[in-house]
Each structure stands twice: as structure tokens, then as C-alpha cells.
Protein backbone atom coordinates (compact mmCIF):
# COMPACT_ATOMS: atom_id res chain seq x y z
CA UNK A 1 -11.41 -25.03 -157.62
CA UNK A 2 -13.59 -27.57 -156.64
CA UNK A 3 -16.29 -26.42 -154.32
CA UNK A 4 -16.43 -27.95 -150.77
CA UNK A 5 -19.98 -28.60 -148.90
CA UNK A 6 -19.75 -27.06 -145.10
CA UNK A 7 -23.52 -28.82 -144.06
CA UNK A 8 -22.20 -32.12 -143.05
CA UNK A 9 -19.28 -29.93 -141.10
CA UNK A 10 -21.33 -27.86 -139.60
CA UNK A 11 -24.21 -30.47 -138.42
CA UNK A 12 -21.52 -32.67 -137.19
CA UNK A 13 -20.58 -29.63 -134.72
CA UNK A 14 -24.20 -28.81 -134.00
CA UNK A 15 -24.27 -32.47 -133.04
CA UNK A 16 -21.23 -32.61 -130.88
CA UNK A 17 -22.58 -29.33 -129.17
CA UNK A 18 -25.82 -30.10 -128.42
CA UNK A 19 -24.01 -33.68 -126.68
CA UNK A 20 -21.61 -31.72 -125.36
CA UNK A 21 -24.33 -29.31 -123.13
CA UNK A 22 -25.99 -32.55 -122.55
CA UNK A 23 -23.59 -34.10 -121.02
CA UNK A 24 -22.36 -30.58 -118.76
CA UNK A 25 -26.16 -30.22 -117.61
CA UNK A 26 -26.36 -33.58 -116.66
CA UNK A 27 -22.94 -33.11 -114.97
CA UNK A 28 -23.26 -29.80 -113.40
CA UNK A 29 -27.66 -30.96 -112.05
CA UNK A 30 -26.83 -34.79 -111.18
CA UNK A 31 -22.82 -34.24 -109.84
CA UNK A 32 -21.69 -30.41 -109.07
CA UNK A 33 -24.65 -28.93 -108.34
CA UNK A 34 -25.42 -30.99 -105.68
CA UNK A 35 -22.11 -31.50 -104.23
CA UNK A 36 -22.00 -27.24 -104.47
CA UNK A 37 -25.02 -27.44 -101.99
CA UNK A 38 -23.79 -30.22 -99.99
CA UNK A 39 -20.68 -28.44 -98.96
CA UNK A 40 -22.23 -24.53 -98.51
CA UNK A 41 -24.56 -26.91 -95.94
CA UNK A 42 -21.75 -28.69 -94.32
CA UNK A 43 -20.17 -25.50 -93.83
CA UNK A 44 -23.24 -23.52 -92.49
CA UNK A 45 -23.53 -26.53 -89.99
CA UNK A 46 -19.76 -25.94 -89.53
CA UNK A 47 -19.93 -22.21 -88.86
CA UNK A 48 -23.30 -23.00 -86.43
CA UNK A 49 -21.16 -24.89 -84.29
CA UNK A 50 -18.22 -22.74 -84.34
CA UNK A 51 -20.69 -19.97 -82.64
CA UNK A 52 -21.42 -22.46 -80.26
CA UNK A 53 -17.60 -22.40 -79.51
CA UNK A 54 -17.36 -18.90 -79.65
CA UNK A 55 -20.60 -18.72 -76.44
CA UNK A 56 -18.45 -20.67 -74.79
CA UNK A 57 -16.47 -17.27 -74.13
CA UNK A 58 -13.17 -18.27 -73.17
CA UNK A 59 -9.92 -16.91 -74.80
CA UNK A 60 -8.72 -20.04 -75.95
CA UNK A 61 -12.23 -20.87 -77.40
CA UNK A 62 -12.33 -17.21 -79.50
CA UNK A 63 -8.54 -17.95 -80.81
CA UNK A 64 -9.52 -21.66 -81.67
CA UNK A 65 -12.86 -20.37 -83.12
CA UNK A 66 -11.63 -17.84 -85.72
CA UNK A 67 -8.82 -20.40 -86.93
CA UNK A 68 -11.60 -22.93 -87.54
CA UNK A 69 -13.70 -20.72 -89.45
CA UNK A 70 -10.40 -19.51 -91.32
CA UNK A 71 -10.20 -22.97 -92.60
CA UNK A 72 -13.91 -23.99 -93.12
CA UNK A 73 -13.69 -20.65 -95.93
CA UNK A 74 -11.24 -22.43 -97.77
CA UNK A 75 -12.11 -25.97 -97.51
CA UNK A 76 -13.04 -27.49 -100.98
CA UNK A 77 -15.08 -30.50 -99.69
CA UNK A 78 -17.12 -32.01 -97.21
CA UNK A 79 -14.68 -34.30 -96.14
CA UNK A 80 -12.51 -31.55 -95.24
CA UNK A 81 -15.08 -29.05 -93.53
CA UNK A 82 -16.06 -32.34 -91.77
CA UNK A 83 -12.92 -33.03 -90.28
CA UNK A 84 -12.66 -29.67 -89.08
CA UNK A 85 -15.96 -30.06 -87.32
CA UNK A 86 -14.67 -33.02 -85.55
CA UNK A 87 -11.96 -30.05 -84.16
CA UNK A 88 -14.71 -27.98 -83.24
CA UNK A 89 -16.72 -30.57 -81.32
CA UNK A 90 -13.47 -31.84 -79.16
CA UNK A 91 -12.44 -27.88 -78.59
CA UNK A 92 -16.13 -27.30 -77.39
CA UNK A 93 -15.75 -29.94 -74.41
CA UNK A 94 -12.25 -29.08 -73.67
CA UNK A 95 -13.22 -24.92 -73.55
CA UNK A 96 -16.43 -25.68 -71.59
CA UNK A 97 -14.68 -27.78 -68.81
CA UNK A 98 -12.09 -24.76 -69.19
CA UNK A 99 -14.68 -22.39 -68.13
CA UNK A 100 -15.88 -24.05 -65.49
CA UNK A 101 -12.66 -24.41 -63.64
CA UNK A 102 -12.08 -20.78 -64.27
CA UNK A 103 -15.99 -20.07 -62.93
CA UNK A 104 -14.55 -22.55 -59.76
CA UNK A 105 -11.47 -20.13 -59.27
CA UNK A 106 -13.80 -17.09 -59.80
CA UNK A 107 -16.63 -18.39 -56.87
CA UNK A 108 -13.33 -19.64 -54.66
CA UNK A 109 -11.41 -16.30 -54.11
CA UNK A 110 -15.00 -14.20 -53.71
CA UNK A 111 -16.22 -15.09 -50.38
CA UNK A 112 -18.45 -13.36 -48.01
CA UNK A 113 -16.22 -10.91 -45.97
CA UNK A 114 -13.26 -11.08 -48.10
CA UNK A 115 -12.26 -11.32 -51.73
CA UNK A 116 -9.39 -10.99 -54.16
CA UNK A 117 -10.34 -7.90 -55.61
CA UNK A 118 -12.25 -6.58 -52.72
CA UNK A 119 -15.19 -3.79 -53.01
CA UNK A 120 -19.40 -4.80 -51.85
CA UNK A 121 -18.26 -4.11 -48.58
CA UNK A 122 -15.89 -6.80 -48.51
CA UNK A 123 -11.96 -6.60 -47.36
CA UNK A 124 -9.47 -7.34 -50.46
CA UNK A 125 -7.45 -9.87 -49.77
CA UNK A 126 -3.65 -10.38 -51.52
CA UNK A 127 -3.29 -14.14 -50.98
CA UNK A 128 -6.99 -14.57 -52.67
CA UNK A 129 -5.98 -12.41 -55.61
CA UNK A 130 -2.67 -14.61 -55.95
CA UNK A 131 -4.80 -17.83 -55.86
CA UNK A 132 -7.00 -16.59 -59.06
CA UNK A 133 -3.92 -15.55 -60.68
CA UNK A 134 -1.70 -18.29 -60.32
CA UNK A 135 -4.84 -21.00 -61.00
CA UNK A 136 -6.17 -18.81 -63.61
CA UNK A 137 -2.89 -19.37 -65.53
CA UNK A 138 -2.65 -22.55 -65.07
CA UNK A 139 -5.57 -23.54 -66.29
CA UNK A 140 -5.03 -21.81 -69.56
CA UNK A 141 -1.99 -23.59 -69.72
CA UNK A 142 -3.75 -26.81 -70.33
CA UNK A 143 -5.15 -28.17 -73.72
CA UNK A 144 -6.46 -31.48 -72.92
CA UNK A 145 -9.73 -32.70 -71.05
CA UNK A 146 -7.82 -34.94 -68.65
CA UNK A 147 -5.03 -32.02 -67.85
CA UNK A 148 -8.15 -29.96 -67.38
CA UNK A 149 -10.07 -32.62 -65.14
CA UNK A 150 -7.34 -32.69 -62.82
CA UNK A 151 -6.76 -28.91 -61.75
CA UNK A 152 -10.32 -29.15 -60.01
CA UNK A 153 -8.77 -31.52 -57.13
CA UNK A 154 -6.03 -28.77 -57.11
CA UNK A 155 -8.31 -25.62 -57.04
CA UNK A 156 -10.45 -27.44 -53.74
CA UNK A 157 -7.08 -27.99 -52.26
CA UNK A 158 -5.39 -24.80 -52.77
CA UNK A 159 -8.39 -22.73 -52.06
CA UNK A 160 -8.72 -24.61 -48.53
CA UNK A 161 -5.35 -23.45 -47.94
CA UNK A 162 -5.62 -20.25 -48.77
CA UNK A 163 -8.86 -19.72 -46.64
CA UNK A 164 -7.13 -21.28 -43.88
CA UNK A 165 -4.55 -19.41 -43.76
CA UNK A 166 -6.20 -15.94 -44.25
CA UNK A 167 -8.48 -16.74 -41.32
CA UNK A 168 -5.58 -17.86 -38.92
CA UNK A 169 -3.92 -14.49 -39.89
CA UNK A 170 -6.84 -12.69 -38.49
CA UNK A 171 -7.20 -14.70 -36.07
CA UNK A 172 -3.52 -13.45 -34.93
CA UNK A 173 -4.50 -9.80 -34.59
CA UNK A 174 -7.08 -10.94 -31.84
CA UNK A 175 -7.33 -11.32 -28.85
CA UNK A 176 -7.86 -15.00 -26.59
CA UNK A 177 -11.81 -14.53 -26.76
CA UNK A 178 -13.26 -13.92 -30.47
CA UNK A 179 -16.67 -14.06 -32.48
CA UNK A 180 -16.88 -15.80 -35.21
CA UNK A 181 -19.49 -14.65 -37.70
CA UNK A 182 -20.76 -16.60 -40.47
CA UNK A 183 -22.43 -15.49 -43.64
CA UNK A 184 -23.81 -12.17 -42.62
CA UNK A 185 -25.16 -12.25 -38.89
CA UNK A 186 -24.78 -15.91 -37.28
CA UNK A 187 -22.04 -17.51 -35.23
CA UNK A 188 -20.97 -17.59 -32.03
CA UNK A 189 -18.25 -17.39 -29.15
CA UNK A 190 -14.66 -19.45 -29.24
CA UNK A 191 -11.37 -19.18 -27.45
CA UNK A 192 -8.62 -19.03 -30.02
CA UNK A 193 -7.70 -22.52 -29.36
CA UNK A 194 -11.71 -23.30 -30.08
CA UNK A 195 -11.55 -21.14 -33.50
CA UNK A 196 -8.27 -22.78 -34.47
CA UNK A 197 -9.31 -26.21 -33.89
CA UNK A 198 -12.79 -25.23 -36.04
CA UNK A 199 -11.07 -23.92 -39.07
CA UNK A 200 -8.89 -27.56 -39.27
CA UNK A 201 -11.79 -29.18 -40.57
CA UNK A 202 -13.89 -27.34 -42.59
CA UNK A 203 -13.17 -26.92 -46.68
CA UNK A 204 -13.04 -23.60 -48.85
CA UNK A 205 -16.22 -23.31 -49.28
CA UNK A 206 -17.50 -22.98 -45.87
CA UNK A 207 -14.79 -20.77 -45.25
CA UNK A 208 -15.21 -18.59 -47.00
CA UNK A 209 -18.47 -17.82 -44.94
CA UNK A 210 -16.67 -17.02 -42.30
CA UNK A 211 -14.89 -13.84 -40.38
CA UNK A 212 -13.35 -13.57 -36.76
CA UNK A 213 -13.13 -10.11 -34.56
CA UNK A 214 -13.33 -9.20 -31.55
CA UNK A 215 -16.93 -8.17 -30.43
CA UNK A 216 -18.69 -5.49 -28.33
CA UNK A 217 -21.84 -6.87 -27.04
CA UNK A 218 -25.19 -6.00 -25.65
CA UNK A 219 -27.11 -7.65 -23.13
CA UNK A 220 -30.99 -7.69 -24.71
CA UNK A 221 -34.19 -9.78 -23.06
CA UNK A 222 -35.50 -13.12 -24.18
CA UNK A 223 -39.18 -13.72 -23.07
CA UNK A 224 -39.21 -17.59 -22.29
CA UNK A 225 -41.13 -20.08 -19.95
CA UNK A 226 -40.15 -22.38 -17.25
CA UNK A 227 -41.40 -25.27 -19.53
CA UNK A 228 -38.64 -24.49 -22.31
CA UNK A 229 -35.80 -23.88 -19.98
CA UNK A 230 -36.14 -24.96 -16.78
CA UNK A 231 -32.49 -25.33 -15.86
CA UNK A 232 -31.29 -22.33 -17.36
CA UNK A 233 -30.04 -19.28 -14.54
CA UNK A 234 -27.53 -16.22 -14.59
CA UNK A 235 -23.99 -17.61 -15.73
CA UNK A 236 -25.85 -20.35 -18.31
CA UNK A 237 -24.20 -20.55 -21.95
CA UNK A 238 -26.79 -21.04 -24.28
CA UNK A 239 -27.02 -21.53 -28.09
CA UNK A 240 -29.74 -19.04 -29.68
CA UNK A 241 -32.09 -20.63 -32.15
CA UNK A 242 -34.91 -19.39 -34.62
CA UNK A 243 -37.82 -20.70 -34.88
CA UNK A 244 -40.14 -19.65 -38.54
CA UNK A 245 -43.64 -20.29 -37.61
CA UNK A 246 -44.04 -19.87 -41.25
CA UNK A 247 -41.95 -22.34 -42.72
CA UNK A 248 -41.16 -24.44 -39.60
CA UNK A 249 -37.38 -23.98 -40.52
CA UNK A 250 -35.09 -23.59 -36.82
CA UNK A 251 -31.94 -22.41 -37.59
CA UNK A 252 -28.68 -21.32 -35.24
CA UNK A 253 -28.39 -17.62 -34.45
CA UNK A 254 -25.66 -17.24 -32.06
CA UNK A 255 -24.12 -20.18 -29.90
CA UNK A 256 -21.82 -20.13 -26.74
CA UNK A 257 -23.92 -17.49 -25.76
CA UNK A 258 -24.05 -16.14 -22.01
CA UNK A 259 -27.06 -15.61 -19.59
CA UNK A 260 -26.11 -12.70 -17.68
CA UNK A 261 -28.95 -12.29 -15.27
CA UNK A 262 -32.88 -14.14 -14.91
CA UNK A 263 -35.95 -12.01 -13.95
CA UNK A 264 -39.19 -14.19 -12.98
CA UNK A 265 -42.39 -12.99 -13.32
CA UNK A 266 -43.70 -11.04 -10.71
CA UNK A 267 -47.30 -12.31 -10.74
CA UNK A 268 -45.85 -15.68 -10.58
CA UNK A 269 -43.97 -15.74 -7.91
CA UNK A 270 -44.18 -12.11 -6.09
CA UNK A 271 -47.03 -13.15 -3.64
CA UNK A 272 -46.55 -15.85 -0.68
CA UNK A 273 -49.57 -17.34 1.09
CA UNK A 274 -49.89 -20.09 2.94
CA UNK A 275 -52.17 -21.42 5.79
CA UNK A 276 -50.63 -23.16 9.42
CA UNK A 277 -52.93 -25.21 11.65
CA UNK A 278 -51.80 -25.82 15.38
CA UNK A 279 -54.44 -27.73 16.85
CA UNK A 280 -58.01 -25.83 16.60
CA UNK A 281 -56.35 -22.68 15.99
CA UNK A 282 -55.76 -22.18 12.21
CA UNK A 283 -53.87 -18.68 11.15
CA UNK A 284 -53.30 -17.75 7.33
CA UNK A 285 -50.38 -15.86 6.31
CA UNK A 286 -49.61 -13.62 3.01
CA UNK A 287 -46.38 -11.49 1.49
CA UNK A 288 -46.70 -9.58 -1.04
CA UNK A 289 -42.56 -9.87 -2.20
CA UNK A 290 -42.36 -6.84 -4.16
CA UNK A 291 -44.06 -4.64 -1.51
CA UNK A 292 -41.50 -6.11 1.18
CA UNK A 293 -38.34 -5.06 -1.14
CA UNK A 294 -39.39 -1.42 -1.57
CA UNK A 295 -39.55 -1.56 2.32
CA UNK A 296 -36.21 -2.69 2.41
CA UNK A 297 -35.13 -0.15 0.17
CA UNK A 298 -36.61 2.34 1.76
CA UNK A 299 -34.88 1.38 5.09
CA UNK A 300 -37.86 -0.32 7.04
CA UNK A 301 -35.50 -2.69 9.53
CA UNK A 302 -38.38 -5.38 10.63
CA UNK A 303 -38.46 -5.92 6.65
CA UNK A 304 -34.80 -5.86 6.35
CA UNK A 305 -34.56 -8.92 8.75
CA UNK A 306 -35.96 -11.10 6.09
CA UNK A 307 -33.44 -12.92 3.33
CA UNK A 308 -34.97 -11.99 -0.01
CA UNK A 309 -31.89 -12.16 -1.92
CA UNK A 310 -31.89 -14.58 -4.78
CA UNK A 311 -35.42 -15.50 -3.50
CA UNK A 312 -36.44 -16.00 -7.32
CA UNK A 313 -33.57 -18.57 -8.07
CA UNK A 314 -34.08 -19.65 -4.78
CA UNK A 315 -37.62 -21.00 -5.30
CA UNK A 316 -36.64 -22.35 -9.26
CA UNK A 317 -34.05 -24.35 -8.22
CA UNK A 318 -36.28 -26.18 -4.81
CA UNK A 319 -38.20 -26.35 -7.82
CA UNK A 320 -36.00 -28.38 -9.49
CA UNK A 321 -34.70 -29.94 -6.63
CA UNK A 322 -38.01 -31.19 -5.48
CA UNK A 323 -39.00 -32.50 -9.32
CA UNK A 324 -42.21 -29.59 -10.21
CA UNK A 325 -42.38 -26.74 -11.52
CA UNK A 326 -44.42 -24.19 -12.32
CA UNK A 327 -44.57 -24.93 -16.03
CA UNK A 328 -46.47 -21.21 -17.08
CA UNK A 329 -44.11 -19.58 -15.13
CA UNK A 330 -42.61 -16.80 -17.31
CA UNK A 331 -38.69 -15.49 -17.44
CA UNK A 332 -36.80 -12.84 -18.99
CA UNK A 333 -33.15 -13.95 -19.67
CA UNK A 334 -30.83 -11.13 -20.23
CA UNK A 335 -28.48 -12.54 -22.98
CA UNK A 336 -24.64 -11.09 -23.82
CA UNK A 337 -24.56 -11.33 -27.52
CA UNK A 338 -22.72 -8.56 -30.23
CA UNK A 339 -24.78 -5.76 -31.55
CA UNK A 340 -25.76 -7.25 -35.01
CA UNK A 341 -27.31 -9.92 -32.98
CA UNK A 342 -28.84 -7.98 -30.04
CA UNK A 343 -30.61 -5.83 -32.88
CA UNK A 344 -31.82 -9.35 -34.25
CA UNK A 345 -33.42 -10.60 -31.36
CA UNK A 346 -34.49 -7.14 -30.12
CA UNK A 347 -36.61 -7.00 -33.37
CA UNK A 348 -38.13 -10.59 -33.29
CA UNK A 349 -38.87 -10.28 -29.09
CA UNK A 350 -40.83 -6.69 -29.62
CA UNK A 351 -42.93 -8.15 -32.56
CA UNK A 352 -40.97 -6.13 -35.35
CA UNK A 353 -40.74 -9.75 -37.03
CA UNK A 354 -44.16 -11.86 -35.42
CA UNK A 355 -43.04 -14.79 -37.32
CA UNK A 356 -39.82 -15.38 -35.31
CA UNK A 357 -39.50 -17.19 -31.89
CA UNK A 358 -36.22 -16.38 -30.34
CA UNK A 359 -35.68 -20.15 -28.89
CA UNK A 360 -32.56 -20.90 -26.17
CA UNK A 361 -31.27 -24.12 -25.90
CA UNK A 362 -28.76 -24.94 -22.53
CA UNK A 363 -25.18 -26.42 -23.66
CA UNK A 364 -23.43 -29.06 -21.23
């Protein structure tokens, strides 16, 4: 047998070998490497922003989030992982807006003396806890921004209703003459007519402020001057402000308020003197008021002659009549307001709270 050579066979391999890993390192460092990294990036990117979906924290944002990651797993390119992020983007607008209506529905059925699920003190209310429900499933109905977008005008409305409604119910278990209390301890005195006509025009989320009951009051002293309120006498309706003589802020306490009795200042007004001249004769004359009225009480009849009844609002309104007045003069008004109130002003009139002037204002 002739004898073959194997070198040029074997170099010839060696040759197409060492081409061959050539050619793969220059494929796999120039083309697959690179597009290896480019696509674990674009899906680390990817999976960032599906977290961001996740935060958002709605159910519909979880769901969509874990079938988006699902897919980002086994996408094979960037093209693919970036269309997917596209999805992600869109869901994040559409879950965020979802949130905030549901946020909307949450802050509309809580209000500050009832709520749907009652508890802090506050009553629970059935119609409230229907709202959320019905609204809360109808929002998670919807999959699109502008379906989303147009549940808010829906929400204000329906919430107004609600409120509405809940407050003329209680209104019903009154009687004619009610308080209406706002927030925690501010309002004021209607008829039901007065309370009715009120809760016509005012939206959900002032309502919500609100409750109505019938009230026990208290009739507690206001320190004022003649200068403030010089028209104001027993029978007066007032509305009660606050003055901060920190921040300068005066806000409504109480209005429709009554004045139930006045009490002037007996160094103002307790003492009558006065001089009369009849020719060359000249005589001077003095009272002392509150002297004369324990006379009376005790039964003295020359003192008893005299009319002192009234004599206080007697001389304010000749006062007024006549265009002076003693501007210093100082009054005590006793005011008819409900207990939560009375303690109020009791606290800022004996100093408890120096900062606050107890201001009344006359209605007409």
C-alpha cells in the first residue's frame, strides 16, 4: 500500500479552526455579547419600572405588574422587552389616576361626624358605606384614562347627594330650632327651614363638616365695651367671633347667637351727681344707685318711690338717642350658646387662653 501524508490534512484543519474561533470571537465580542448586555439592561430598566407600577398599589396595577414581568423573563430581544415597557408606562398613568379616584371616594365617605365605616368617635353611616362601594367598583371597572377621567365629575356629584341627604335625614329627627356644628366646635343657630335652605348650596366637601342636633345651652359672660357694641341690649342676636392677637386671624365661633341679659359697670354708671342753680342759690345733688336698690330691697318706701328699673338700658339707649356715649364704659353680655361653646368662651374670657378676644358682632 502506498503510504498517505496526514500533514497537509491536518494543517488544513488547524487552519480552518483557528478561522473558525476567529470568526466566533469576533462574533460572540463585536455581535452577541453585546446584544446579551443590551437586553439583561433593557430588562433591568424594564423590571425598574414595573416596581414603579407595583408602588402604585392598586389591584389592577399588582395583576398588570406580575403579567409584565412574566413576559419581560421570556422576551428574547430588546424590541420585545421594549414594547412591553411601552405597556408598563401607559398602565402606570391609567393605575395612578385609578388611585386617586379611589383616594377621592376614600376622603368623600370619611367626614367629620360621620363615616362609612364609622369608629374615631364618629357615627357609621349606611348610605356613605354604599357610596364607597358602589364607586369603588366602578372605578375598577374602568381600563382607560378617559373612562377613568370621567368618574371624578360623578364621585363630586354623587357624594353631594349623599351628604345631602344624610344631613336632611337628621335633620328630620329634630326639632323646628337646631344647631348646626361645623368641624368640631363652630356653627350656629337655624330654623329647619334656615338649615334646609343652607345645605342646598354647599358641595360634599363642606358637608361633610357638618352635623345638626338639638342643643342644651348655657348662658356664660362676655366682657365688652360700649365702643365695640354700642347698640347691642338683652334680646340682641349676635355672631361670636375670635380674635388671635397672635396671628391676627378672626374667625366665626358661633352665629345667630342670643343676648339674654346686659350688666353695665357699676363704677360707670352707679353714681348720679349733678349741680342745679336757681338764681343765687346753687344746691348739688348725688345718688349713689346701688346703695338706693339695696334700700329698695330691703323695703325702705321713700327709696321705693323712685323708678330704677331698667335704669342701665335706660341711660345707654338716651345715650344713643342723644348721639354720645360713654365710649370706656364696660358691659357684661350674658350670651345663650351650647355647652361646647360656653366652655370655649368661658376659657378665653377668664384668661385660660390670653391670646383670644371673644369679639360680638350685632346681626340686622
Amino acid at each position: 500500500m502506498r503510504k498517505i501524508d496526514a500533514r497537509p490534512i491536518v494543517g488544513a484543519a488547524v487552519v480552518f479552526l483557528l478561522m473558525g474561533s476567529a470568526a466566533f470571537g469576533v462574533y460572540y465580542f463585536l455581535i452577541a455579547k453585546p446584544a446579551a448586555e443590551e437586553l439583561t439592561a433593557t430588562k433591568l430598566a424594564a423590571f425598574d419600572r414595573i416596581n414603579g407600577l407595583v408602588s402604585v398599589g392598586t389591584e389592577a396595577a399588582v395583576l398588570r405588574a406580575l403579567d409584565c414581568s412574566s413576559r419581560v423573563q421570556r422576551a428574547n430581544s430588546v424590541a420585545e422587552v421594549q414594547a412591553i415597557l411601552v405597556e408598563v408606562n401607559a398602565a402606570i398613568q391609567v393605575e395612578q389616576l385609578r388611585k386617586e379616584l379611589l383616594d377621592l371616594v376614600a376622603v368623600a365617605a370619611d367626614g367629620s361626624h360621620y363615616s362609612a365605616a364609622g369608629g374615631s368617635g364618629k357615627l357609621a353611616a349606611p348610605e356613605l358605606a354604599e357610596f364607597s362601594a358602589t364607586m369603588t367598583a366602578e372605578i375598577n371597572a374602568k381600563s382607560t384614562l378617559a373612562e377613568l377621567e370621567a368618574c371624578r365629575a360623578e364621585i363630586n356629584e354623587r357624594a353631594t347627594l349623599v351628604w345631602r341627604s344624610l344631613l336632611a335625614g337628621e335633620l328630620n329627627k329634630l326639632g323646628e330650632n337646631v344647631a348646626l356644628f361645623r368641624d368640631s366646635v363652630s356653627g350656629g343657630y337655624l330654623s329647619q327651614a334656615e338649615a334646609r335652605e343652607y345645605l342646598a348650596g354647599l358641595g360634599w366637601e363642606t358637608l361633610q363638616k357638618l352635623k345638626f342636633q338639638e342643643y342644651g345651652t348655657v348662658e356664660v359672660p362676655v366682657l365688652d365695651t360700649f365702643q365695640r357694641t354700642p347698640s347691642l341690649k338683652a334680646g340682641s342676636r349676635v355672631n361670636i367671633y375670635v380674635y388671635d392677637l397672635d396671628t391676627g386671624v378672626m374667625e366665626n365661633l358661633w352665629f345667630n347667637a342670643q343676648v339674654r341679659g346686659v350688666i353695665y359697670s357699676q363704677a360707670d354708671i352707679a353714681r348720679i351727681s349733678w349741680v342745679l342753680a336757681d338764681g343765687t342759690k346753687t344746691e348739688s345733688f348725688s345718688t349713689d344707685i346701688w346703695e338706693t336698690l339695696k334700700a329698695i330691697a330691703a323695703g325702705n318706701t321713700a327709696a321705693a318711690g323712685l323708678d330704677w328699673m331698667h335704669y342701665g338700658e335706660d341711660v345707654v339707649e338716651r345715650g344713643l338717642e342723644a348721639n354720645i356715649g360713654h365710649y370706656p364704659l364696660q358691659v357684661i353680655y350674658l350670651v345663650e350658646v351650647p355647652d361646647e361653646i360656653g366652655r370655649l368662651i368661658a376659657a378665653y374670657e377668664f384668661q385660660e387662653t390670653s391670646s383670644k378676644d371673644v369679639i360680638l358682632v350685632a346681626r340686622v
